[in-house]
Protein backbone atom coordinates (compact mmCIF):
# COMPACT_ATOMS: atom_id res chain seq x y z
CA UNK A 1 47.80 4.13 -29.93
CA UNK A 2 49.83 4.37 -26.65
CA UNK A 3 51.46 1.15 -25.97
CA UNK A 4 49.78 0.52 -22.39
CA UNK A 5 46.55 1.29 -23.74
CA UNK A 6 47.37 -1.18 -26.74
CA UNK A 7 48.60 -3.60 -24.32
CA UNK A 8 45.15 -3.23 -22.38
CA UNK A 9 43.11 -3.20 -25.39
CA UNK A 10 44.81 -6.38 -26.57
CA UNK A 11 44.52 -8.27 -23.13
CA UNK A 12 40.39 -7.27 -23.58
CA UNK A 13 39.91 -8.54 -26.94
CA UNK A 14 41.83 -12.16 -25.74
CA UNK A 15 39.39 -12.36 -22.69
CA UNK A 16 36.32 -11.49 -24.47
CA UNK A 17 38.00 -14.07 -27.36
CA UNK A 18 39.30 -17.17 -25.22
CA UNK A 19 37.14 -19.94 -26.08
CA UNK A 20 34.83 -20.34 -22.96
CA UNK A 21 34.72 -23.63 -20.29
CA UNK A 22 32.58 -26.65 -21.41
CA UNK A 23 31.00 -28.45 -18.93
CA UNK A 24 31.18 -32.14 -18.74
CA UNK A 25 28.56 -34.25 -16.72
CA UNK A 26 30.68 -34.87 -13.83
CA UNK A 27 31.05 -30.75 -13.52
CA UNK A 28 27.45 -30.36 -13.16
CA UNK A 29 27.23 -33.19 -10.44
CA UNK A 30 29.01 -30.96 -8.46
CA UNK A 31 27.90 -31.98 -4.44
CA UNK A 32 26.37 -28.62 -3.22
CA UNK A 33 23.53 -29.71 -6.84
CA UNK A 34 23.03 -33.32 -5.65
CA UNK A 35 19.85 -34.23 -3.81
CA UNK A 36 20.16 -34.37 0.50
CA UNK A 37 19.98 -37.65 1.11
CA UNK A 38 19.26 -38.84 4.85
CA UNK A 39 22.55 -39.60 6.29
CA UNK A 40 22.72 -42.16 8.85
CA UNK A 41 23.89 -41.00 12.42
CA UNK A 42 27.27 -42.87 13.23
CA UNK A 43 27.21 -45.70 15.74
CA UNK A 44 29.99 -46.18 18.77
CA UNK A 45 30.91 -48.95 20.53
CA UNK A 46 33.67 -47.69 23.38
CA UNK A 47 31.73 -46.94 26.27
CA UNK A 48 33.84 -43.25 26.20
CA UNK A 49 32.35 -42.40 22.81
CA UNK A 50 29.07 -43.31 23.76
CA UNK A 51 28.90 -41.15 26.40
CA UNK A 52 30.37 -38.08 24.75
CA UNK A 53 28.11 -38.86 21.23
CA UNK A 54 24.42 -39.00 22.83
CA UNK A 55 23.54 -36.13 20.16
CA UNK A 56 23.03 -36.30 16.71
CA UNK A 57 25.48 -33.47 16.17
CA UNK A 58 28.28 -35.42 18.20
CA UNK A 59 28.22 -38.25 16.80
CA UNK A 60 28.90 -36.80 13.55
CA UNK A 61 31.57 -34.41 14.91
CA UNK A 62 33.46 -37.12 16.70
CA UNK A 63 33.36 -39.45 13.83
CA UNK A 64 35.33 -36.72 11.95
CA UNK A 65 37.43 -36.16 15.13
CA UNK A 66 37.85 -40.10 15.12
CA UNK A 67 39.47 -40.05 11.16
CA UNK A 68 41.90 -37.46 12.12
CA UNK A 69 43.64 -38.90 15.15
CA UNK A 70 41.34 -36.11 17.27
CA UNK A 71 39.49 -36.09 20.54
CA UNK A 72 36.56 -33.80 21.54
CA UNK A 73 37.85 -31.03 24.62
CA UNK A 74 36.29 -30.90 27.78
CA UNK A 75 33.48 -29.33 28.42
CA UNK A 76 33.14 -25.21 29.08
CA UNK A 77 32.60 -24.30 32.94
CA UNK A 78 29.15 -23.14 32.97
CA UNK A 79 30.20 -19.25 33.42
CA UNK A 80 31.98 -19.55 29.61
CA UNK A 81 29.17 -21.16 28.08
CA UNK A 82 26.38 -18.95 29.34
CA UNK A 83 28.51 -15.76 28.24
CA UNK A 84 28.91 -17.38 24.75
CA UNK A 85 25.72 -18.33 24.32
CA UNK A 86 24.07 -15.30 25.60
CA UNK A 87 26.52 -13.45 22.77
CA UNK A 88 25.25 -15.77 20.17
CA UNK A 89 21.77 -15.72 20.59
CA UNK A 90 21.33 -11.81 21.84
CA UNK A 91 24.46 -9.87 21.05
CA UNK A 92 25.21 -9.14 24.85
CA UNK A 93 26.90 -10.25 27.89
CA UNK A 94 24.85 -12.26 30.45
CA UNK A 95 24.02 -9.94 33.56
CA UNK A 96 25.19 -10.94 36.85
CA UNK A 97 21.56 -12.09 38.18
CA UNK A 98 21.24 -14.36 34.71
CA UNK A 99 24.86 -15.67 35.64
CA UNK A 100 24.28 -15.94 39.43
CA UNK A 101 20.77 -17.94 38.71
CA UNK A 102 22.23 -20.30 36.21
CA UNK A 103 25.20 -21.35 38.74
CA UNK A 104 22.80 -22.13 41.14
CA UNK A 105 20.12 -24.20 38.78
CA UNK A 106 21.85 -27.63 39.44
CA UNK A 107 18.79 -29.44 37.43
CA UNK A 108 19.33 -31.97 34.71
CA UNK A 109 17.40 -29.60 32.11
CA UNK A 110 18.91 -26.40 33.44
CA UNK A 111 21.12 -25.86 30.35
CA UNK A 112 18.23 -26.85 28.59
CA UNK A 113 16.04 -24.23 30.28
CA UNK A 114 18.82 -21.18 29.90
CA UNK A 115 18.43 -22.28 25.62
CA UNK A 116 14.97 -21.93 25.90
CA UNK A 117 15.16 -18.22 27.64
CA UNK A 118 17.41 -17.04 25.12
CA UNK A 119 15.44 -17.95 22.10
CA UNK A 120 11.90 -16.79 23.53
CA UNK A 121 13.42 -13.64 24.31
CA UNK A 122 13.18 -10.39 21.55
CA UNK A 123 16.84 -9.96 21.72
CA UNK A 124 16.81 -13.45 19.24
CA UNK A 125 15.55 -11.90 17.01
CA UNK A 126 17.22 -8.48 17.25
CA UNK A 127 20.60 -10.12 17.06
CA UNK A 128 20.04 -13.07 14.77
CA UNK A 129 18.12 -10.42 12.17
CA UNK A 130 21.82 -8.56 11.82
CA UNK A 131 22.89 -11.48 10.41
CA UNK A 132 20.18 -11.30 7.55
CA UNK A 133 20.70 -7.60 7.25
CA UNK A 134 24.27 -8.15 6.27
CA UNK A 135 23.86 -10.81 3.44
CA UNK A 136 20.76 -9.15 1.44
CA UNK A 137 22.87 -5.76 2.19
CA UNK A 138 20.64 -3.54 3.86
CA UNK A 139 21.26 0.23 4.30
CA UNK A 140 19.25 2.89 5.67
CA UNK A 141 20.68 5.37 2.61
CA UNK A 142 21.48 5.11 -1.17
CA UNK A 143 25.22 5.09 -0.78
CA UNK A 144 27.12 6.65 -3.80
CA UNK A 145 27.52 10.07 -4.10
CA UNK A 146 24.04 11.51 -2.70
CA UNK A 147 23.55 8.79 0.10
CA UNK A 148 20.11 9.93 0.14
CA UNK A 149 18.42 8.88 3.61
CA UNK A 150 16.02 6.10 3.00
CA UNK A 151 13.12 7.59 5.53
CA UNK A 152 11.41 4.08 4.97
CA UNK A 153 13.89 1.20 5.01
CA UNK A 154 13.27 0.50 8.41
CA UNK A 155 10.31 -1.29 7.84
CA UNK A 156 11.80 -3.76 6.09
CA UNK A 157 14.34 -4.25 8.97
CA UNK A 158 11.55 -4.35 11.83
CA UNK A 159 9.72 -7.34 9.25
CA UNK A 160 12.81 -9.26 9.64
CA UNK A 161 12.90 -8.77 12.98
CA UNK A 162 8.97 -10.09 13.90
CA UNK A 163 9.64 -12.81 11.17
CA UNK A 164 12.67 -14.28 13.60
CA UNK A 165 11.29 -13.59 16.76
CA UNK A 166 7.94 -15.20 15.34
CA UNK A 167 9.58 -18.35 14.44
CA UNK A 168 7.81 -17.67 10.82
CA UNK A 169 8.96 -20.62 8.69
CA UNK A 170 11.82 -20.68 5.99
CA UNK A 171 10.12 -21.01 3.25
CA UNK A 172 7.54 -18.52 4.17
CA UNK A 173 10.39 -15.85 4.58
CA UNK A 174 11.44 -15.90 1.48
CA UNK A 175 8.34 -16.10 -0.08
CA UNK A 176 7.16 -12.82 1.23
CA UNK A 177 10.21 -11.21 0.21
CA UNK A 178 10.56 -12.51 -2.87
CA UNK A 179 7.17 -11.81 -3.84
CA UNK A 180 5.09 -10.62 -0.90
CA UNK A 181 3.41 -8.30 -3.54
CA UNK A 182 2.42 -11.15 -5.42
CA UNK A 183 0.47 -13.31 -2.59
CA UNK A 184 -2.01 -10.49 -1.15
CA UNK A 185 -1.15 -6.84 -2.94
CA UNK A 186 -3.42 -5.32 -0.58
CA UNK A 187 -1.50 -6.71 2.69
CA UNK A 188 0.99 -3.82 4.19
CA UNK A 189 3.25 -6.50 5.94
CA UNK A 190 3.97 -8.59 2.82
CA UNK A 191 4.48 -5.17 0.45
CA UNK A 192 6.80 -4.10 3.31
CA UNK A 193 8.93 -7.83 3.02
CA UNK A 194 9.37 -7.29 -0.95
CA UNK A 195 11.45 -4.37 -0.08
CA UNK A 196 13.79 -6.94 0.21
CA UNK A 197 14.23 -6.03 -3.88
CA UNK A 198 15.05 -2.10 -2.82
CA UNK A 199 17.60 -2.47 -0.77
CA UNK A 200 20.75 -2.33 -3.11
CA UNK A 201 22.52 1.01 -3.17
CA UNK A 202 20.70 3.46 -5.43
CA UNK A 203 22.81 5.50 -7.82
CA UNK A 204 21.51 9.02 -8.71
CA UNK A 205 23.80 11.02 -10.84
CA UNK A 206 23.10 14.65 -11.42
CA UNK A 207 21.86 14.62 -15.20
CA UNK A 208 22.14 11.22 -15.76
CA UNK A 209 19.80 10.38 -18.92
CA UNK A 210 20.66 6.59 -19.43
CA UNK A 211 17.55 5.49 -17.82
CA UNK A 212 17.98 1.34 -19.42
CA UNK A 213 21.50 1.31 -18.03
CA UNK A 214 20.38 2.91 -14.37
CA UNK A 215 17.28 0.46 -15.24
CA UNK A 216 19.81 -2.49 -15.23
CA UNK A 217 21.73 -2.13 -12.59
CA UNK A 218 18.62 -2.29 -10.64
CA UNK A 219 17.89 -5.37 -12.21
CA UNK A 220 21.09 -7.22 -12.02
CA UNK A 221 21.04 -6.39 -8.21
CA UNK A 222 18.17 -8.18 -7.31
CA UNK A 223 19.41 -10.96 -9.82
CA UNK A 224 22.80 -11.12 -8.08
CA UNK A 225 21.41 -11.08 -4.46
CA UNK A 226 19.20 -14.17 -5.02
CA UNK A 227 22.21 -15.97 -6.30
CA UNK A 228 23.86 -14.91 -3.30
CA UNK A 229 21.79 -15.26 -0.48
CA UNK A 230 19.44 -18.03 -1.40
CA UNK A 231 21.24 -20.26 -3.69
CA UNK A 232 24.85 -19.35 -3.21
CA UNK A 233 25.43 -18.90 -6.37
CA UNK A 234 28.26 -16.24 -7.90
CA UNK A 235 25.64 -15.69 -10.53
CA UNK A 236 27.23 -11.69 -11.08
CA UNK A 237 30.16 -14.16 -12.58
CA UNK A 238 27.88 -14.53 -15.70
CA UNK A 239 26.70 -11.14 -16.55
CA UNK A 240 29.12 -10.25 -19.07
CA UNK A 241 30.11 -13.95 -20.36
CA UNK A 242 29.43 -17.28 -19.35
CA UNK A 243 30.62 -18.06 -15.68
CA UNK A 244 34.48 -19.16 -15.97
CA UNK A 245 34.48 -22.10 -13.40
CA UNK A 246 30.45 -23.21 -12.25
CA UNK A 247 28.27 -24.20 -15.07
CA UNK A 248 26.08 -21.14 -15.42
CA UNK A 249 25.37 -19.26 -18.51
CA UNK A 250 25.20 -15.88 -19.17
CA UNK A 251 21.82 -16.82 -20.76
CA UNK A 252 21.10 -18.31 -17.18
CA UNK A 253 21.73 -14.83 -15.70
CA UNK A 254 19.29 -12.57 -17.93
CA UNK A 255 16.38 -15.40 -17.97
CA UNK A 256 16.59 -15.39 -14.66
CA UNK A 257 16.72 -11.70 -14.66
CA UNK A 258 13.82 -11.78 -16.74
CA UNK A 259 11.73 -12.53 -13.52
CA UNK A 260 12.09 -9.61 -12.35
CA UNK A 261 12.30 -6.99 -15.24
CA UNK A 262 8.28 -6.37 -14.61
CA UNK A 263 8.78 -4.62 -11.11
CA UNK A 264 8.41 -1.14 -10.12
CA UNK A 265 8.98 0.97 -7.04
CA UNK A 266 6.58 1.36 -4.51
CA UNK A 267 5.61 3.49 -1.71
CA UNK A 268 6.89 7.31 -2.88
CA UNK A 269 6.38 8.84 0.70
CA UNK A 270 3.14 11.44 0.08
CA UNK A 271 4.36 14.91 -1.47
CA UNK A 272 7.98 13.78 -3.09
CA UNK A 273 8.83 14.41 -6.37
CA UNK A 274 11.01 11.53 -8.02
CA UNK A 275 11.12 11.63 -11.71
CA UNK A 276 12.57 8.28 -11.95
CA UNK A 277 9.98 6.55 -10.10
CA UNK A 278 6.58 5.40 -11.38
CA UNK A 279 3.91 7.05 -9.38
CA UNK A 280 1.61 4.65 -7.88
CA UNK A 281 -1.54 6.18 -6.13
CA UNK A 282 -1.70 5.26 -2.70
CA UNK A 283 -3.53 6.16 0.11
CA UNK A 284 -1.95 8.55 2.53
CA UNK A 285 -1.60 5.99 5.09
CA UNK A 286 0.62 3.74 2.95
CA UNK A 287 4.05 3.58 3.41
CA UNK A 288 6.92 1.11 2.37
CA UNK A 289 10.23 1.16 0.67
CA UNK A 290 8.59 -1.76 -1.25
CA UNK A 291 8.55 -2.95 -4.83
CA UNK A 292 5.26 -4.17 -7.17
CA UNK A 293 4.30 -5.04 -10.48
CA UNK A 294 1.74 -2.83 -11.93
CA UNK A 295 1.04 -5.12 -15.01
CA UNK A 296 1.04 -8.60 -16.01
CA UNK A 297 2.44 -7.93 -18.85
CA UNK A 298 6.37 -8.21 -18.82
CA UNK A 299 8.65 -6.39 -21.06
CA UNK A 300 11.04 -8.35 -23.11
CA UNK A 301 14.43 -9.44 -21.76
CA UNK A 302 17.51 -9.64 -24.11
CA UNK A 303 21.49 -10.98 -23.40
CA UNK A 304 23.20 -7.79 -22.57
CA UNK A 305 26.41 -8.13 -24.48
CA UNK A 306 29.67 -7.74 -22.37
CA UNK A 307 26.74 -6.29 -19.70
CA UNK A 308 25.85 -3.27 -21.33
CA UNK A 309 22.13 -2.12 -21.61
CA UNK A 310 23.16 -0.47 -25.05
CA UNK A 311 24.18 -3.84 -27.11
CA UNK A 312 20.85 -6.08 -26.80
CA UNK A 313 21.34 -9.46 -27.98
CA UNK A 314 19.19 -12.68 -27.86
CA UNK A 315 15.56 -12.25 -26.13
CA UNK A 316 15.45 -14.89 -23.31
CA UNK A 317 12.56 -16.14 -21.15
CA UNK A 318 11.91 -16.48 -17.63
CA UNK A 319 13.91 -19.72 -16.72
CA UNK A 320 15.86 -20.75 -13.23
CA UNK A 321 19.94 -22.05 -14.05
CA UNK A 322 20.11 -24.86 -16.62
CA UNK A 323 21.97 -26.95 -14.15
CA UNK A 324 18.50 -27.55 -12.35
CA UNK A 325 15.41 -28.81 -13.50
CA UNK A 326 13.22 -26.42 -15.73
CA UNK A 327 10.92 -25.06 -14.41
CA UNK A 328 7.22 -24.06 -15.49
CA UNK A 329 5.86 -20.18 -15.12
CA UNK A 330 2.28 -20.12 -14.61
CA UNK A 331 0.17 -17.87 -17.35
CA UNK A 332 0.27 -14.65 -16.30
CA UNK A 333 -2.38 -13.52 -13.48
CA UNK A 334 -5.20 -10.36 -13.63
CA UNK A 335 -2.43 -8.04 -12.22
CA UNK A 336 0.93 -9.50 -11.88
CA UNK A 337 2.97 -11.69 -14.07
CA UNK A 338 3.58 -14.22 -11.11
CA UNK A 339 7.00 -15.04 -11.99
CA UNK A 340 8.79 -13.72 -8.91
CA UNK A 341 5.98 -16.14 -6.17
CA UNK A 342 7.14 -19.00 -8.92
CA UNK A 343 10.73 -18.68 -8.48
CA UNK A 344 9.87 -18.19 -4.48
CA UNK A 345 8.06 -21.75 -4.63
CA UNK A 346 10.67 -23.34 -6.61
CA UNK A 347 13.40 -21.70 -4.10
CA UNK A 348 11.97 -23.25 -1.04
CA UNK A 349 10.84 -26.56 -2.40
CA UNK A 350 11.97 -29.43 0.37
CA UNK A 351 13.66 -30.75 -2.72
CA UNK A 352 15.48 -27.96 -3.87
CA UNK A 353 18.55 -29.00 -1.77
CA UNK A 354 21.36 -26.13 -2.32
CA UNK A 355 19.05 -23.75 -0.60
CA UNK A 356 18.62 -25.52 2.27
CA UNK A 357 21.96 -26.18 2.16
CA UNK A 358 23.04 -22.62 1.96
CA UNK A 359 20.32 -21.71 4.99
CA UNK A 360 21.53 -24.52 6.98
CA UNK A 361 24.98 -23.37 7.12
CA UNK A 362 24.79 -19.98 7.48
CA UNK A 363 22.77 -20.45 10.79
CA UNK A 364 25.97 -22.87 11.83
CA UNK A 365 28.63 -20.45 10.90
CA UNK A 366 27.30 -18.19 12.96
CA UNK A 367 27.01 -20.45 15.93
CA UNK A 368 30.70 -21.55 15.53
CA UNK A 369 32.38 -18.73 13.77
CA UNK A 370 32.77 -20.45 10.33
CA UNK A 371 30.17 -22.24 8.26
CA UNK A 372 30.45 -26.53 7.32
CA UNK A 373 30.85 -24.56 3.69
CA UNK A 374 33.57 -21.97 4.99
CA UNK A 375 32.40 -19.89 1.97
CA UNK A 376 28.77 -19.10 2.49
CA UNK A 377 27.40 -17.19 -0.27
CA UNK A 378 29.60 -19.55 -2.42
CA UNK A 379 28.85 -23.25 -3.26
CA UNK A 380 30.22 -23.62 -6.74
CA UNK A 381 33.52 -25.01 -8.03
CA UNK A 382 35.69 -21.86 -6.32
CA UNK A 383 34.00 -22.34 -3.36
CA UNK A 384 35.53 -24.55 -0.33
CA UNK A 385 33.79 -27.74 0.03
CA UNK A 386 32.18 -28.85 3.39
CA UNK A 387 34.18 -29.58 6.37
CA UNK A 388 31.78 -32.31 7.16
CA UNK A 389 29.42 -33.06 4.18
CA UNK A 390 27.16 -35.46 6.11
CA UNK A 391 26.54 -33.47 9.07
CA UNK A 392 25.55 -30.10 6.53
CA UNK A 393 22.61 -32.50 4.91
CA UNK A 394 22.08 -33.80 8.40
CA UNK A 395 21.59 -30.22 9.49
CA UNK A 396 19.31 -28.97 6.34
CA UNK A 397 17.50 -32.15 6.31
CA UNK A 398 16.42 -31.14 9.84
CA UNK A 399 15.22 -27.95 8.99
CA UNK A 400 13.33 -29.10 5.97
CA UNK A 401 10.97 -31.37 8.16
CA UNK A 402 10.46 -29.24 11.42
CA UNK A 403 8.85 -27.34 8.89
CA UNK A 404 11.56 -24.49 8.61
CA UNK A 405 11.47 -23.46 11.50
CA UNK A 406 15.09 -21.99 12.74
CA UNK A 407 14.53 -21.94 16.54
CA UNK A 408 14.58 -25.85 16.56
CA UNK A 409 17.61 -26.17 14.88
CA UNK A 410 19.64 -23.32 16.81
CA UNK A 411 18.29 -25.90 20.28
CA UNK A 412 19.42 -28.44 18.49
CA UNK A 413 22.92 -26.87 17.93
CA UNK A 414 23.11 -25.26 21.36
CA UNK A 415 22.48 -28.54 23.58
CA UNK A 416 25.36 -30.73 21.50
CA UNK A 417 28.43 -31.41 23.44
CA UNK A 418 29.88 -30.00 20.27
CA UNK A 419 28.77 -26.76 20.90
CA UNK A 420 29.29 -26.75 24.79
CA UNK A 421 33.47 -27.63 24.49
CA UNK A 422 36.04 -25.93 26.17
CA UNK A 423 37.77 -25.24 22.87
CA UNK A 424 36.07 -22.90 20.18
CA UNK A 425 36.69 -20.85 17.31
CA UNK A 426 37.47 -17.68 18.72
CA UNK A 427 34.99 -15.11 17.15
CA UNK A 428 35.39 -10.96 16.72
CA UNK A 429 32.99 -9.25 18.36
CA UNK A 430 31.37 -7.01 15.73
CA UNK A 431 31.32 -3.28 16.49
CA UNK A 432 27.70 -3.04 17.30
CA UNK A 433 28.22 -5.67 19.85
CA UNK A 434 30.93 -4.11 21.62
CA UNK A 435 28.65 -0.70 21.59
CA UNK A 436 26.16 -2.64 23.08
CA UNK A 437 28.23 -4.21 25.77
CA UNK A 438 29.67 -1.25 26.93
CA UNK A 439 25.90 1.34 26.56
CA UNK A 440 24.73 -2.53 28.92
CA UNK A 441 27.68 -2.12 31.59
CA UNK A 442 27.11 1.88 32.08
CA UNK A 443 23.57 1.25 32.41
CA UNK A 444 22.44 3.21 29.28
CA UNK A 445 21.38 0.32 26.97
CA UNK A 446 18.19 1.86 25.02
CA UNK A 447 16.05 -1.24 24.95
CA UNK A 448 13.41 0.31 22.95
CA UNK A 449 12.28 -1.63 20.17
CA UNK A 450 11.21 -0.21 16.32
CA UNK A 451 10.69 2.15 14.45
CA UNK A 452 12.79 4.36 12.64
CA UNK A 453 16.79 4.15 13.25
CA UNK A 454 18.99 6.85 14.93
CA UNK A 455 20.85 8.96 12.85
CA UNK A 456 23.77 10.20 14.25
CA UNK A 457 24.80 13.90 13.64
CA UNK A 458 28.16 14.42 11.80
């Protein structure tokens, strides 16, 4: 054997051999598990803090400003804050006539009344659903080597879209995606929302027989996306071994894989030929680059060892993280096996608090910049821990009893004093944005809405 490839070979065999972490108690009390408890909005007595901490928000921001020897900055002049809020909530610059009328509006609510445009407006939920887009990874093609054009994707994005701009409720949008199949089969809009499951790049080699391990990586992409985007959980950590710093098991990973290993594709676009796909007869009007279980009956799930879909070991059931409670799968119904509107429930629950811990922040970081958590698809033990721990459970516990509805907590972040200071995080302006700014200055901003994308000739 050549000695780098002996070297490399021996440096394997110690990984896959080194005895893994055990997890004592205090590991698994980790914050981002613990329950949100209602924390208690700080009190002032100088007459200067009173009057800068009339918000919730503030008064938890300058209580942290208070313990490091900090003071909040002035406020913004009213041109600055109406450009950056007008960026935040719409992806564009104000026009002059939106900048010339809020100058003038010298009312006590007119800053209220300028939050209130923004969010009714379609542009909300336009630029708010590129934010969503990003962290369940949506593309319009396969990527790979084909990069087949996905004539049906943009369905899914136009559903997250109306969702926003609807106001639909938290828990609600992730049920449908999750399992939209699952609560009314028969219901266009919810088959369209399980696309969610599709949208992972698509690998279609020429020839390629091994139809479990294409079948897998399938499966471990909608496992590693709900670890992701929902839970914030590196769960992808424990698909080869257990994870090597948050107590998750690579049993964890394939029971909760398990959930899903019933799904098909949905939705084959009348008169294409795709030998991987089941065929599912549809009527001619049906369309979606959705996902559905044809049975109840779910095939068996085993450990993959060191990943591979060729070395089965243990068979594992349906089952959320050990860390959290266990949880109880109904009996399988007429059609589906109802695991994947079971894990949606347990998801959402107002008690399952690192989901709306992970939600909460996300719609912060992108209000400021950075997130509480400045790692937001990450709330284990190699993530960063919160800049301000009681304002995060302030902020989810607030969106857990207006019902889940974001539009009430992005008012209640854009009338703080917090967000109306002087000083901010400075923020790039993503490249769509900037396209958008300059197409709005020339005149020739498109603002048609839906409907399949542009495709750009190359």
């Amino acid at each position: 054997m050549r000695p780098l490839l002996a070297f490399v070979t021996a440096l394997t065999l110690l990984a896959e051999t080194a005895p893994l972490p055990t997890y004592s108690p205090a590991e698994k009390r980790h914050w981002s598990y613990q329950p949100i408890v209602q924390p208690p909005v700080p009190a002032f007595t100088a007459p200067t803090d009173q009057a800068w901490a009339k918000h919730p928000i503030d008064a938890f921001i300058l209580d942290k400003l208070k313990k490091e020897g900090l003071r909040p900055a002035p406020a913004a002049d009213r041109a600055t804050l109406l450009r950056r809020a007008t960026f935040d909530v719409w992806g564009l610059p104000p026009t002059p006539a939106e900048l010339d009328a809020f100058l003038k509006d010298r009312s006590a609510n007119g800053w209220e009344k300028v939050v209130d445009r923004l969010l009714a407006s379609p542009k909300y939920g336009e630029r708010w659903a590129q934010h969503w887009l990003d962290v369940v990874r949506f593309a319009e093609s396969d990527g790979f080597e084909y990069d087949t054009h996905r004539r049906e994707a943009w369905r899914y994005r136009d559903y997250v879209i109306h969702s926003l701009n609807s106001d639909k409720p938290y828990h609600q949008f992730v049920r449908e995606q999750l399992a939209g199949d699952e609560i009314n089969p028969n219901n266009e809009t919810l088959r369209i929302a399980a696309g969610f499951q599709r949208l992972a790049p698509l690998r279609k080699n020429a020839g390629n027989q091994e139809v479990a391990s294409s079948r897998n990586e399938v499966l471990t992409e909608m496992t590693n996306v709900v670890g992701a985007a929902f839970l914030g959980l590196t769960l992808g950590c424990a698909r080869c071994h257990d994870h090597k710093t948050d107590p998750l098991l690579q049993r964890d990973y394939y029971s909760l894989l398990a959930i899903f290993n019933g799904t098909e594709k949905y939705g084959l676009v009348p008169g294409t030929q795709d030998k991987n796909d089941k065929r599912v007869k549809i009527d001619e009007t049906a369309k979606v680059h959705a996902l559905i279980e044809t049975s109840p009956q779910v095939p068996p799930t085993h450990i993959m060892l060191r990943g591979s879909a060729l070395s089965l070991g243990d068979e594992v059931p349906p089952a959320v993280p050990t860390l959290f409670k266990p949880l109880s799968f109904p009996p399988p119904g007429p059609k589906t096996s109802l695991r994947r509107k079971t894990l949606a429930e347990w998801i959402t629950a107002p008690d399952n608090a690192l989901a709306w811990r992970v939600i909460a922040n996300r719609l912060w970081q992108h209000h400021f910049g950075q997130g509480i958590v400045a790692s937001p698809s990450n709330f284990g033990f190699t993530g960063t821990k919160p800049s301000n721990p009681e304002l995060l459970d302030y902020l989810a516990k607030q969106l857990i009893q207006n019902g889940g509805h974001f539009k009430a907590l992005h008012k209640l972040i854009l009338l703080s004093a917090t967000y109306r200071q002087s000083r901010t995080t400075l923020q790039r302006m993503e490249a769509e944005v900037l396209r958008d700014c300059i197409l709005q200055a020339s005149g020739k901003l498109n603002d048609k809405r839906g409907g399949p994308g542009i495709k750009p000739r190359l």
